[in-house]
PDB file of N, CA and C in Angstrom:
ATOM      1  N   UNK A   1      -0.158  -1.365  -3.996  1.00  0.00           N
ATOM      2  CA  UNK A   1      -1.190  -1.681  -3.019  1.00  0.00           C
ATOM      3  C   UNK A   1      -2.331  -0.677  -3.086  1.00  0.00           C
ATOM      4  N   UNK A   2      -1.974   0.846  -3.358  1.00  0.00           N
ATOM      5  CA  UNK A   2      -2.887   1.583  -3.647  1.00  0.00           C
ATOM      6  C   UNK A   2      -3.959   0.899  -4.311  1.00  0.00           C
ATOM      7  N   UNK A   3      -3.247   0.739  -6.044  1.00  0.00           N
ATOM      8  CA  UNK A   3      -4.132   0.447  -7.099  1.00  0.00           C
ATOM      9  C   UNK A   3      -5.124  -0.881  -6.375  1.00  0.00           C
ATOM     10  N   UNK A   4      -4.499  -2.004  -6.125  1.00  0.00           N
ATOM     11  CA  UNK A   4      -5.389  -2.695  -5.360  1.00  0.00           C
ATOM     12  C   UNK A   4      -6.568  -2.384  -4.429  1.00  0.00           C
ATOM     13  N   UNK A   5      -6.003  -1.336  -3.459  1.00  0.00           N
ATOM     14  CA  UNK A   5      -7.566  -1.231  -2.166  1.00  0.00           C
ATOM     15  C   UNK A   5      -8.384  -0.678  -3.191  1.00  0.00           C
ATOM     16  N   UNK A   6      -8.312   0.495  -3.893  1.00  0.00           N
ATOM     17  CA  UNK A   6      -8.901   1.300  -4.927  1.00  0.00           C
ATOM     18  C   UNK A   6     -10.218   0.164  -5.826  1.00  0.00           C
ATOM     19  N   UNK A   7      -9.026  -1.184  -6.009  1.00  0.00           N
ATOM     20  CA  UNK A   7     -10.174  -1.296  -6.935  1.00  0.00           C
ATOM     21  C   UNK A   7     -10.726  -2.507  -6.118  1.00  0.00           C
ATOM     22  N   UNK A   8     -10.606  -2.618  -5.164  1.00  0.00           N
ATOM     23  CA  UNK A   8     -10.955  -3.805  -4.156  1.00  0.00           C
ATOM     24  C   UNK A   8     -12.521  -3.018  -3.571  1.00  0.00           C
ATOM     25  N   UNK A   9     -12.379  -1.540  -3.526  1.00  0.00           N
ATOM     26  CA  UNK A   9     -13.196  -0.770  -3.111  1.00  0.00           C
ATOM     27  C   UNK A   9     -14.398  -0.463  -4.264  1.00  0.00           C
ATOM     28  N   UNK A  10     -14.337  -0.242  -5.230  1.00  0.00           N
ATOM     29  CA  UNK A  10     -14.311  -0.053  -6.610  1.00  0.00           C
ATOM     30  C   UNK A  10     -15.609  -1.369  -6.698  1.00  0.00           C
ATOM     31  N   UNK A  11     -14.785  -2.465  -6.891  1.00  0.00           N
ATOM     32  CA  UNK A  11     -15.752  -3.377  -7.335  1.00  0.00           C
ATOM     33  C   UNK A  11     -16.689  -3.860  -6.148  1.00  0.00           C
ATOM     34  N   UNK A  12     -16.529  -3.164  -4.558  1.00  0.00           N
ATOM     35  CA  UNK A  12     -17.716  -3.328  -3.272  1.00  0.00           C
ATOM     36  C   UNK A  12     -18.757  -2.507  -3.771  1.00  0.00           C
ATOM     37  N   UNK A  13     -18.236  -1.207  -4.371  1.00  0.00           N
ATOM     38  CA  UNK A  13     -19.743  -0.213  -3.611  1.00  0.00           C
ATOM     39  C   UNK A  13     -19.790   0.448  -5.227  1.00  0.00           C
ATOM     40  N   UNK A  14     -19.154   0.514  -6.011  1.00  0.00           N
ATOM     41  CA  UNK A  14     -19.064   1.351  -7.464  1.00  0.00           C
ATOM     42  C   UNK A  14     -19.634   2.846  -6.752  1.00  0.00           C
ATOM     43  N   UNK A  15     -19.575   3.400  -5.813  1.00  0.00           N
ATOM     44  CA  UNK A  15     -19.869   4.331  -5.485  1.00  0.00           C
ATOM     45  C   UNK A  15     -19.090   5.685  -6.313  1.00  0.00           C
ATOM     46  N   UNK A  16     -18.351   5.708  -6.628  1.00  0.00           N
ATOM     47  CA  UNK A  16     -17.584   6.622  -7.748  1.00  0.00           C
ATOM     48  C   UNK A  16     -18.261   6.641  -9.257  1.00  0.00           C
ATOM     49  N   UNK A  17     -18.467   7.759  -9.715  1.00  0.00           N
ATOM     50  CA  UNK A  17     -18.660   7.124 -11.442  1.00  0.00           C
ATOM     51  C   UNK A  17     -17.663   6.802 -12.082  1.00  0.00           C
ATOM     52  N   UNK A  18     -18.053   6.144 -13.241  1.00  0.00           N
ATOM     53  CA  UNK A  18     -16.720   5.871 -13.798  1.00  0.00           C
ATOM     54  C   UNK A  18     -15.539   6.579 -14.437  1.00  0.00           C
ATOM     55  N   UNK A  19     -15.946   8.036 -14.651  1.00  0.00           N
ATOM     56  CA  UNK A  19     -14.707   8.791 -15.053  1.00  0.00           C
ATOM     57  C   UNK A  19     -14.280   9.195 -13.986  1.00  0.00           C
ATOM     58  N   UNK A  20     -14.676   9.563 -12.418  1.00  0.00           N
ATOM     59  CA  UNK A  20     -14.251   9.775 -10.956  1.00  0.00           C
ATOM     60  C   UNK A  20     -12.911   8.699 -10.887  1.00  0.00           C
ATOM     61  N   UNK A  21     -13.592   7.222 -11.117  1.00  0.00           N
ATOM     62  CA  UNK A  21     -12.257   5.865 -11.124  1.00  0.00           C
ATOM     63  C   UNK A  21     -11.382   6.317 -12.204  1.00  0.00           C
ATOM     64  N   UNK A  22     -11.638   7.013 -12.888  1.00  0.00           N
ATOM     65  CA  UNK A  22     -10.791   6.321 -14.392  1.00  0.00           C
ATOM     66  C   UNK A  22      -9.675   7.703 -13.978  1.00  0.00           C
ATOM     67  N   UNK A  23     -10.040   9.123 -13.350  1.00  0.00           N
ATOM     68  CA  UNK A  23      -9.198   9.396 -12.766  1.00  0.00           C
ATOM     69  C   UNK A  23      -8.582   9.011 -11.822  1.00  0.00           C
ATOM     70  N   UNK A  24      -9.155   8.113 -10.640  1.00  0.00           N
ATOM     71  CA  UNK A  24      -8.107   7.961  -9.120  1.00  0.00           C
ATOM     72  C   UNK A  24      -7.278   6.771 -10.297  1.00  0.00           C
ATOM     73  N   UNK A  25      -7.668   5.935 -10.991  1.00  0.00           N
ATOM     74  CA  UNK A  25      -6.536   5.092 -11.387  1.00  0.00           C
ATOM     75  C   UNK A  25      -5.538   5.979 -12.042  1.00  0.00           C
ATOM     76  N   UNK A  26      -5.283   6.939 -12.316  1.00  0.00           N
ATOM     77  CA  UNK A  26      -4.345   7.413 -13.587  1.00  0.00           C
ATOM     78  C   UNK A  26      -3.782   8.100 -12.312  1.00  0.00           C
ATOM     79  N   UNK A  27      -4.043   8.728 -11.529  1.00  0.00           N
ATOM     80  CA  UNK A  27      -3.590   9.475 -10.391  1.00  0.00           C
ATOM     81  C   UNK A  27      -2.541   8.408  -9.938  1.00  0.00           C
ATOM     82  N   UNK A  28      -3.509   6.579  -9.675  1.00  0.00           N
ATOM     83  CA  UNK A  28      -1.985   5.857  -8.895  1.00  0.00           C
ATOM     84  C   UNK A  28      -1.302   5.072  -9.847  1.00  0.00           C
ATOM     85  N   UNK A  29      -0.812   5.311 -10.825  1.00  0.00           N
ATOM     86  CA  UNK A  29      -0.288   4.683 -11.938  1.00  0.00           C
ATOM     87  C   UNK A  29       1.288   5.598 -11.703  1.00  0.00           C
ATOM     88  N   UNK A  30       2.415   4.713 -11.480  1.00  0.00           N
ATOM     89  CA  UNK A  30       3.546   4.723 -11.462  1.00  0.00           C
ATOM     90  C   UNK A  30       4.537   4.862 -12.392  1.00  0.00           C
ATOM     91  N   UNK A  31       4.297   6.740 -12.759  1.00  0.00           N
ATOM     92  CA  UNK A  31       5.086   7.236 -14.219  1.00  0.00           C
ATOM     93  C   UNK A  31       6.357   6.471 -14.488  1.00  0.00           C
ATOM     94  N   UNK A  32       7.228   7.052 -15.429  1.00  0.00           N
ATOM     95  CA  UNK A  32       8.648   6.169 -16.116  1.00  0.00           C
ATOM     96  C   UNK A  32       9.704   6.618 -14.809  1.00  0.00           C
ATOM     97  N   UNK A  33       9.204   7.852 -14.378  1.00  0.00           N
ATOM     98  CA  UNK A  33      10.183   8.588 -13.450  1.00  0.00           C
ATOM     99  C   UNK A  33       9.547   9.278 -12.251  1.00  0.00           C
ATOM    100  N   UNK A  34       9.711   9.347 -10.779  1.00  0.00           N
ATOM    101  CA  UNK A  34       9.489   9.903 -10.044  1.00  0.00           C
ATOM    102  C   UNK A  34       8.162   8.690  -9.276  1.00  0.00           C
ATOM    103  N   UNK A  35       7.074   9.465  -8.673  1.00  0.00           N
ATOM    104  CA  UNK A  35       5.699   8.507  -7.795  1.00  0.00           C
ATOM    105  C   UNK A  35       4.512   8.929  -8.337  1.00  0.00           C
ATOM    106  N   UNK A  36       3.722   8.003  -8.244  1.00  0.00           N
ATOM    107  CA  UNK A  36       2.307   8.555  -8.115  1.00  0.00           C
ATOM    108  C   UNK A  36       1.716   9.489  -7.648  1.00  0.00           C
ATOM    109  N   UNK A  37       0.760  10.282  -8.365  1.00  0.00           N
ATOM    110  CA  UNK A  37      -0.001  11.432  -7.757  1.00  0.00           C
ATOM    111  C   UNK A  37      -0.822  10.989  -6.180  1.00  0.00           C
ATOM    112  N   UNK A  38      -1.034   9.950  -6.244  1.00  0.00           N
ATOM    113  CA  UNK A  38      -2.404   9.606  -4.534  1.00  0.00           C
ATOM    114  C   UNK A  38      -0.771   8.190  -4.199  1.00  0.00           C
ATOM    115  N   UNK A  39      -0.637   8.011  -3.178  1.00  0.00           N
ATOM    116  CA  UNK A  39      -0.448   6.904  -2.133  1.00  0.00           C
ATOM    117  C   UNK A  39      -0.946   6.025  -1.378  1.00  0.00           C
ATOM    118  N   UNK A  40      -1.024   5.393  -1.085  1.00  0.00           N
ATOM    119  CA  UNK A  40      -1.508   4.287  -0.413  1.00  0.00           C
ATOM    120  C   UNK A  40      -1.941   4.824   0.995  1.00  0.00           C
ATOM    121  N   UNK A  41      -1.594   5.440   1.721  1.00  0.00           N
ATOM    122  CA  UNK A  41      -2.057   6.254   2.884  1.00  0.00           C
ATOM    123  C   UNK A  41      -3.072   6.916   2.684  1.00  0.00           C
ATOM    124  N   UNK A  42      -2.433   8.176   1.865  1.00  0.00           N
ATOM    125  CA  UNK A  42      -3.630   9.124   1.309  1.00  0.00           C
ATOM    126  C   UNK A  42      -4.813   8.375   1.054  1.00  0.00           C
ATOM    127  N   UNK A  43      -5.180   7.265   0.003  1.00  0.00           N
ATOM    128  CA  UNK A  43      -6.143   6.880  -0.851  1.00  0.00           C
ATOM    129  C   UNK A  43      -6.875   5.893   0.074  1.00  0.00           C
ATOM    130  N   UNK A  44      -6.602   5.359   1.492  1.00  0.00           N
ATOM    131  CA  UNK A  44      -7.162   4.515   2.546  1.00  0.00           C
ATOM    132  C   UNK A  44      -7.518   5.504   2.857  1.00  0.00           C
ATOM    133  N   UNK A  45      -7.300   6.731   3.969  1.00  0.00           N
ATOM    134  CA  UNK A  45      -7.557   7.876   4.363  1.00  0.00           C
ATOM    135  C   UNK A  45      -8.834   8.278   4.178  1.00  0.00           C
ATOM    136  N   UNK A  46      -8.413   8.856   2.418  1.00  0.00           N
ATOM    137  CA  UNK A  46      -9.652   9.505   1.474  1.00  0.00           C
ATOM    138  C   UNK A  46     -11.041   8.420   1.875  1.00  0.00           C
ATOM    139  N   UNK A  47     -10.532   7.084   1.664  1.00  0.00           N
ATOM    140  CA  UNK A  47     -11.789   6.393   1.249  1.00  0.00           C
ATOM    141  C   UNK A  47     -12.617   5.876   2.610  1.00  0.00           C
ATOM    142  N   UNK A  48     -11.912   6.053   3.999  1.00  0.00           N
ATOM    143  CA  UNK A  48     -12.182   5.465   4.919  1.00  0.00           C
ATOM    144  C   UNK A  48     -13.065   6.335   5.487  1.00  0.00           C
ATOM    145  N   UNK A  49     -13.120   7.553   5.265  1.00  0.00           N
ATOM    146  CA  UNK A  49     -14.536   8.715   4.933  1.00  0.00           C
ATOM    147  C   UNK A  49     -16.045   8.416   4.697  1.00  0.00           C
ATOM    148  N   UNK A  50     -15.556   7.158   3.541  1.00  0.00           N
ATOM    149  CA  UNK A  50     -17.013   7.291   2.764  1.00  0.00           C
ATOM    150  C   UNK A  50     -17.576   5.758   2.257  1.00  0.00           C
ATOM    151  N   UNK A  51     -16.302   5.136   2.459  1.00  0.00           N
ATOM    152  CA  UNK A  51     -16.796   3.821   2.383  1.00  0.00           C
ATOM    153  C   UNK A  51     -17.350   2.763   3.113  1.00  0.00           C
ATOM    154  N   UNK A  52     -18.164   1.737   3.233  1.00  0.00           N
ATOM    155  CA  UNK A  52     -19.005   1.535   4.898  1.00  0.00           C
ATOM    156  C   UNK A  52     -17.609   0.235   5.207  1.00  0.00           C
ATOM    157  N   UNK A  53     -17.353   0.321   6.488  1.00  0.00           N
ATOM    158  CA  UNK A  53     -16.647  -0.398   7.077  1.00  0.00           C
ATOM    159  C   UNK A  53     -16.437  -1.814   6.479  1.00  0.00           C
ATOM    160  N   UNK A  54     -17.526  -2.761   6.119  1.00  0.00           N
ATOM    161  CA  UNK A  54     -17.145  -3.937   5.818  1.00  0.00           C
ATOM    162  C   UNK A  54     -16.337  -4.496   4.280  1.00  0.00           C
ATOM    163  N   UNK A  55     -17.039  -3.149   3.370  1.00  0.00           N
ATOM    164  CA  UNK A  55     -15.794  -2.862   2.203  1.00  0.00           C
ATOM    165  C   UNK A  55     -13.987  -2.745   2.558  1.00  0.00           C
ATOM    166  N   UNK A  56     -14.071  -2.007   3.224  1.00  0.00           N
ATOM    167  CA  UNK A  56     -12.858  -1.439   3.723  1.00  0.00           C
ATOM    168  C   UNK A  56     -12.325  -2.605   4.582  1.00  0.00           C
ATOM    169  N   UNK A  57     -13.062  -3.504   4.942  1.00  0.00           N
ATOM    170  CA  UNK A  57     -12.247  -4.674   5.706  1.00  0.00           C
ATOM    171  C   UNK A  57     -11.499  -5.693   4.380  1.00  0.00           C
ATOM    172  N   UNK A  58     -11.890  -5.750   3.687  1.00  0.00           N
ATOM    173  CA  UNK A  58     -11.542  -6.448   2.620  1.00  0.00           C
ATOM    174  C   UNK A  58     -10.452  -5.691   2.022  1.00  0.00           C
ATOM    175  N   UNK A  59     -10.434  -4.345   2.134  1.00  0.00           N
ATOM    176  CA  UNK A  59      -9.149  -3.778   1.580  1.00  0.00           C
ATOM    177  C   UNK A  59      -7.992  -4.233   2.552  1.00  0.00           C
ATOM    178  N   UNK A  60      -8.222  -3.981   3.865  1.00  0.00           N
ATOM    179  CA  UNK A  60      -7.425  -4.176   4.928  1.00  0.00           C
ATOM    180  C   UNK A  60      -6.418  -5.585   4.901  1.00  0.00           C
ATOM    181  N   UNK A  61      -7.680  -6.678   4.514  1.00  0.00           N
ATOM    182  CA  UNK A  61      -7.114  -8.204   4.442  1.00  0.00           C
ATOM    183  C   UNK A  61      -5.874  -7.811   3.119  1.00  0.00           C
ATOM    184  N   UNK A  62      -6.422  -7.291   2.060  1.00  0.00           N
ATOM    185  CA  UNK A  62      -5.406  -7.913   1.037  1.00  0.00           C
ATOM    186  C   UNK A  62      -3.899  -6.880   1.081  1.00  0.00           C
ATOM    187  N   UNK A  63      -3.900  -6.107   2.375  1.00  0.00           N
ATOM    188  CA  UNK A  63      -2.862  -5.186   2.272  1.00  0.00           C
ATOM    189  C   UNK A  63      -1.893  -6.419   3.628  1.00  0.00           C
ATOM    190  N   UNK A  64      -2.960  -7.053   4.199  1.00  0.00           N
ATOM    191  CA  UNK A  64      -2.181  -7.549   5.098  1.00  0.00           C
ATOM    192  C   UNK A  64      -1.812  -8.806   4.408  1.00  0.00           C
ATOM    193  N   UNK A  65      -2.027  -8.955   3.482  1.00  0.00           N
ATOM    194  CA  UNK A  65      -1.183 -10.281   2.507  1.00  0.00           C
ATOM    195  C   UNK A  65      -0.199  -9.834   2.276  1.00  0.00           C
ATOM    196  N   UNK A  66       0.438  -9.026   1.973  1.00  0.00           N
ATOM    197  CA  UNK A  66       1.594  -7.790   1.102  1.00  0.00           C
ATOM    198  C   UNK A  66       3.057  -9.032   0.886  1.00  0.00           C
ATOM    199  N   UNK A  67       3.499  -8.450   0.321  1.00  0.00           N
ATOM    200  CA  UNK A  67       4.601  -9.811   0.745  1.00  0.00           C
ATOM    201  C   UNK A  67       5.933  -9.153   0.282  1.00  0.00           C
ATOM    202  N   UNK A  68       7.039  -8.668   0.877  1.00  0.00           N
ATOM    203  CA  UNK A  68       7.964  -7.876   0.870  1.00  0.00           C
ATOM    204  C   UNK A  68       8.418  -7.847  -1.178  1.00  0.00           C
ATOM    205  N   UNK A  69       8.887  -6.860  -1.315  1.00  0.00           N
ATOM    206  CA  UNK A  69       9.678  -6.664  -2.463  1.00  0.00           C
ATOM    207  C   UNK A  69      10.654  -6.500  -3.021  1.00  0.00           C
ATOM    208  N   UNK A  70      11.299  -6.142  -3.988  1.00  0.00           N
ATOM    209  CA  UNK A  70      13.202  -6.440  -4.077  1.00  0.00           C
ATOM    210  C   UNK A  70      13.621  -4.801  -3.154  1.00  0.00           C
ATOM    211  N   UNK A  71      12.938  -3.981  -3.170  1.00  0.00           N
ATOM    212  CA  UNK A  71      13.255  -2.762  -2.366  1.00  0.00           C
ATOM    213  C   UNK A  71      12.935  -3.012  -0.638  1.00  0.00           C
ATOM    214  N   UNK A  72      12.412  -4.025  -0.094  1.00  0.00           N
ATOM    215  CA  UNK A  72      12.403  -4.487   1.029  1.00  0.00           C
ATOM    216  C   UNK A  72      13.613  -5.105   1.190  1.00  0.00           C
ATOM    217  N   UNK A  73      13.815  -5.897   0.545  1.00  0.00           N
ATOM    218  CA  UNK A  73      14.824  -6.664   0.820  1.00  0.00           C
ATOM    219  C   UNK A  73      15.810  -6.353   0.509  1.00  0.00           C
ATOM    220  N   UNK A  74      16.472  -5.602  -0.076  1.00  0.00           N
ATOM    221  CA  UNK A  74      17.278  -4.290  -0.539  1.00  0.00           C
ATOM    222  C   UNK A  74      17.938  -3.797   0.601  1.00  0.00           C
ATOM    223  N   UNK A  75      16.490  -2.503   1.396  1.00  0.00           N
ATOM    224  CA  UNK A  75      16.581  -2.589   2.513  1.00  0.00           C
ATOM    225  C   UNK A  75      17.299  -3.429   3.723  1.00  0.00           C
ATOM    226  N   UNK A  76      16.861  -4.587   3.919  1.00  0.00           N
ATOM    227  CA  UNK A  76      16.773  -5.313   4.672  1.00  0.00           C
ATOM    228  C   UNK A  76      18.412  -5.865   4.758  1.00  0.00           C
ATOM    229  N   UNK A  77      19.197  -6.295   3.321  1.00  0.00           N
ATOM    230  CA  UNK A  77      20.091  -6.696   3.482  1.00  0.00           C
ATOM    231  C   UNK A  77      21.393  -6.339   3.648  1.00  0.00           C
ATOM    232  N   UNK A  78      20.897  -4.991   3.678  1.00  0.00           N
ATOM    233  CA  UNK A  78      21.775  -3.821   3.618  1.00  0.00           C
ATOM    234  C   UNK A  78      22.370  -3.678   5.413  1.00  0.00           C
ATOM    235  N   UNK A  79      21.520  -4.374   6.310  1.00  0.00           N
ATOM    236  CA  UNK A  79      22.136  -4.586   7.858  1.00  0.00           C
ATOM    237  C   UNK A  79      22.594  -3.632   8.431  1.00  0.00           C
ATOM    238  N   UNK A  80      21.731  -2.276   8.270  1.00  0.00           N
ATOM    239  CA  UNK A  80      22.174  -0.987   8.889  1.00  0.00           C
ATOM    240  C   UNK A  80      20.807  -0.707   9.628  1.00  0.00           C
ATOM    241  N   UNK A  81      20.698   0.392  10.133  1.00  0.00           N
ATOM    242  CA  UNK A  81      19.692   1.289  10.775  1.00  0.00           C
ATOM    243  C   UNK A  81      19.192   1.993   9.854  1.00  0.00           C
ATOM    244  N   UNK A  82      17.674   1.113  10.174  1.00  0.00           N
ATOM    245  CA  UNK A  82      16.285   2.365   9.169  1.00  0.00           C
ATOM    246  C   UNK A  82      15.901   2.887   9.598  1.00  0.00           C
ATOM    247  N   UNK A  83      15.489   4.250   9.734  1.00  0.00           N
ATOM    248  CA  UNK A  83      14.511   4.959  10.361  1.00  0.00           C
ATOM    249  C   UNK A  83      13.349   5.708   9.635  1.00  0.00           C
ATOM    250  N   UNK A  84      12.095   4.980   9.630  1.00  0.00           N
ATOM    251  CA  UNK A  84      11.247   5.890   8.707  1.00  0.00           C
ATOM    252  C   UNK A  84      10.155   6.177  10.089  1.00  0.00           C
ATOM    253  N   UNK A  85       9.241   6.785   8.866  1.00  0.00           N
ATOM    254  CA  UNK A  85       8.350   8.142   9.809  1.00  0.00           C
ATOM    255  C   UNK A  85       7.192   6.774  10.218  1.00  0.00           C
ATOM    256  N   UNK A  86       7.365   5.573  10.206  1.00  0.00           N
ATOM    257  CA  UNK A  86       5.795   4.607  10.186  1.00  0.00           C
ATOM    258  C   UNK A  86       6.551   3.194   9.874  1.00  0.00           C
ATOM    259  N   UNK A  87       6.441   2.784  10.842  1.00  0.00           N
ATOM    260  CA  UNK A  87       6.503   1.596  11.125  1.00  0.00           C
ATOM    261  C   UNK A  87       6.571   0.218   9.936  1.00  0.00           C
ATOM    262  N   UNK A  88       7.642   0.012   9.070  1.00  0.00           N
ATOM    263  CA  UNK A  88       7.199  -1.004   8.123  1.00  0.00           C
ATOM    264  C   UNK A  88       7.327  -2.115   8.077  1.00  0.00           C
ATOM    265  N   UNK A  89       6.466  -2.684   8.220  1.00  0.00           N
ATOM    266  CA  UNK A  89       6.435  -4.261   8.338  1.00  0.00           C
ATOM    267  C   UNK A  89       7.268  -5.655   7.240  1.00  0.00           C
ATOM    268  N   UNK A  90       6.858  -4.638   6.193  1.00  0.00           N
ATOM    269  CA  UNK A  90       7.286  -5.221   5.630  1.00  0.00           C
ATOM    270  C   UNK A  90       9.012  -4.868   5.047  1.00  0.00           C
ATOM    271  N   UNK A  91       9.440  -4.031   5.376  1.00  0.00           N
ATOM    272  CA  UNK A  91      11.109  -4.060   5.486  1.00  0.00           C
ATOM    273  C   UNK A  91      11.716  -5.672   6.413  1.00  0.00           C
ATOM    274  N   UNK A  92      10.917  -5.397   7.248  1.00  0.00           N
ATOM    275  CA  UNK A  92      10.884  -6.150   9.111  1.00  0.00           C
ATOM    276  C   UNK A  92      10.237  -7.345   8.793  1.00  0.00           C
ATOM    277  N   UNK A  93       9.842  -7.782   7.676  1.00  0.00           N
ATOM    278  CA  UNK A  93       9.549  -9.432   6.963  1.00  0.00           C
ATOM    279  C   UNK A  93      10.786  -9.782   6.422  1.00  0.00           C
ATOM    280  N   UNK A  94      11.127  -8.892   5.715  1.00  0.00           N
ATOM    281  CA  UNK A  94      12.030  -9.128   4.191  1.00  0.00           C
ATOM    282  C   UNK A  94      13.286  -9.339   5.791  1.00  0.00           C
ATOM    283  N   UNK A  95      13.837  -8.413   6.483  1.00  0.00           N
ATOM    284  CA  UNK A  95      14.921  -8.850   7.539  1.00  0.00           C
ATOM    285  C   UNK A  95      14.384 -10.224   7.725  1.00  0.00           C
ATOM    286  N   UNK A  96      13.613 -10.825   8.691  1.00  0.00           N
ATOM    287  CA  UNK A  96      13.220 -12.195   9.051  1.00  0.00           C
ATOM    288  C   UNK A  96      14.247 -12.913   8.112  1.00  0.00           C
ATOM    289  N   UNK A  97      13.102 -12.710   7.026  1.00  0.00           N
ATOM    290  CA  UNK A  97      13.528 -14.152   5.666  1.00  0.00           C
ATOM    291  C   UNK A  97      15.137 -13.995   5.931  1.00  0.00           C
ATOM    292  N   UNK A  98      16.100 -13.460   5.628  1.00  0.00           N
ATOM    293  CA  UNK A  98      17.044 -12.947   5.654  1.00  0.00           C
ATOM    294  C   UNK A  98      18.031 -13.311   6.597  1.00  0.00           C
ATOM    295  N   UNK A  99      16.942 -13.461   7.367  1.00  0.00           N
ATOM    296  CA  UNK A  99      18.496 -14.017   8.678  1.00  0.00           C
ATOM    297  C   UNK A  99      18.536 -12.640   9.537  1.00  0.00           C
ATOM    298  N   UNK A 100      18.743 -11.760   9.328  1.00  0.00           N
ATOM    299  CA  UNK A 100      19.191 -10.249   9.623  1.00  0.00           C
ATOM    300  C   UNK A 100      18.054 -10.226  11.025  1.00  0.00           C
ATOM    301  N   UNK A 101      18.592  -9.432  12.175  1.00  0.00           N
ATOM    302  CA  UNK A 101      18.374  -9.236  13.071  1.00  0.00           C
ATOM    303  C   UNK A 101      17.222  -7.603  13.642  1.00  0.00           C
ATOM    304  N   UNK A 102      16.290  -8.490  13.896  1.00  0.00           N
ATOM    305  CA  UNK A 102      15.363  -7.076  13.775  1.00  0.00           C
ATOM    306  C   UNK A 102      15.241  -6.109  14.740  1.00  0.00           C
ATOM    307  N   UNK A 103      15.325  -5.038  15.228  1.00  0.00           N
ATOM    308  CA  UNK A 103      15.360  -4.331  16.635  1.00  0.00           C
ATOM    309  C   UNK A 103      13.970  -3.451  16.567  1.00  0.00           C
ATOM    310  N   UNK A 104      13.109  -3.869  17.272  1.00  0.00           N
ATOM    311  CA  UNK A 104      11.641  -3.008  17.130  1.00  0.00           C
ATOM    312  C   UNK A 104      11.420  -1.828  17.688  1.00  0.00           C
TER     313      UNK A 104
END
């Protein structure tokens, strides 16, 4: 989702030059082992600084498309107690589909 707002942002305002992008992409590129250097938090954060609001609404829409993943649903079917630091919605989709019982 990173790589997405990034370049959702990217192709609004090209406000970055292009070796500025050609680093934030290599930064969210998902090595063989371990995470990305920037996150999806961080890189909304960073950009919500400098980018004019109606760009950034368009990032917003396509994060709110998201649509759970095999680690959501992983999660989800696993029918225990999650506790993370932020609220995820999309764990709390992937339960829905699932049948599994959600406690907010």
């Amino acid at each position: 989702m990173a790589a997405i707002a990034f370049e959702q942002v990217w192709a609004g305002t090209r406000m970055y030059p292009p070796d500025a992008a050609d680093a934030v992409r290599e930064a969210l590129r998902w090595p063989a082992s371990g995470e990305p250097k920037l996150r999806l938090e961080l890189i909304l954060d960073l950009m919500a600084r400098e980018i004019p609001p109606v760009v950034l609404a368009g990032v917003y829409t396509a994060v709110l498309r998201a649509q759970p993943c095999l680690a959501h649903l992983a999660l989800a079917a696993a029918a225990v107690p999650i506790v993370t630091i932020n609220q995820d919605e999309l764990v709390e989709d992937a339960a829905r589909r699932l049948g599994v019982t959600v406690d907010g």
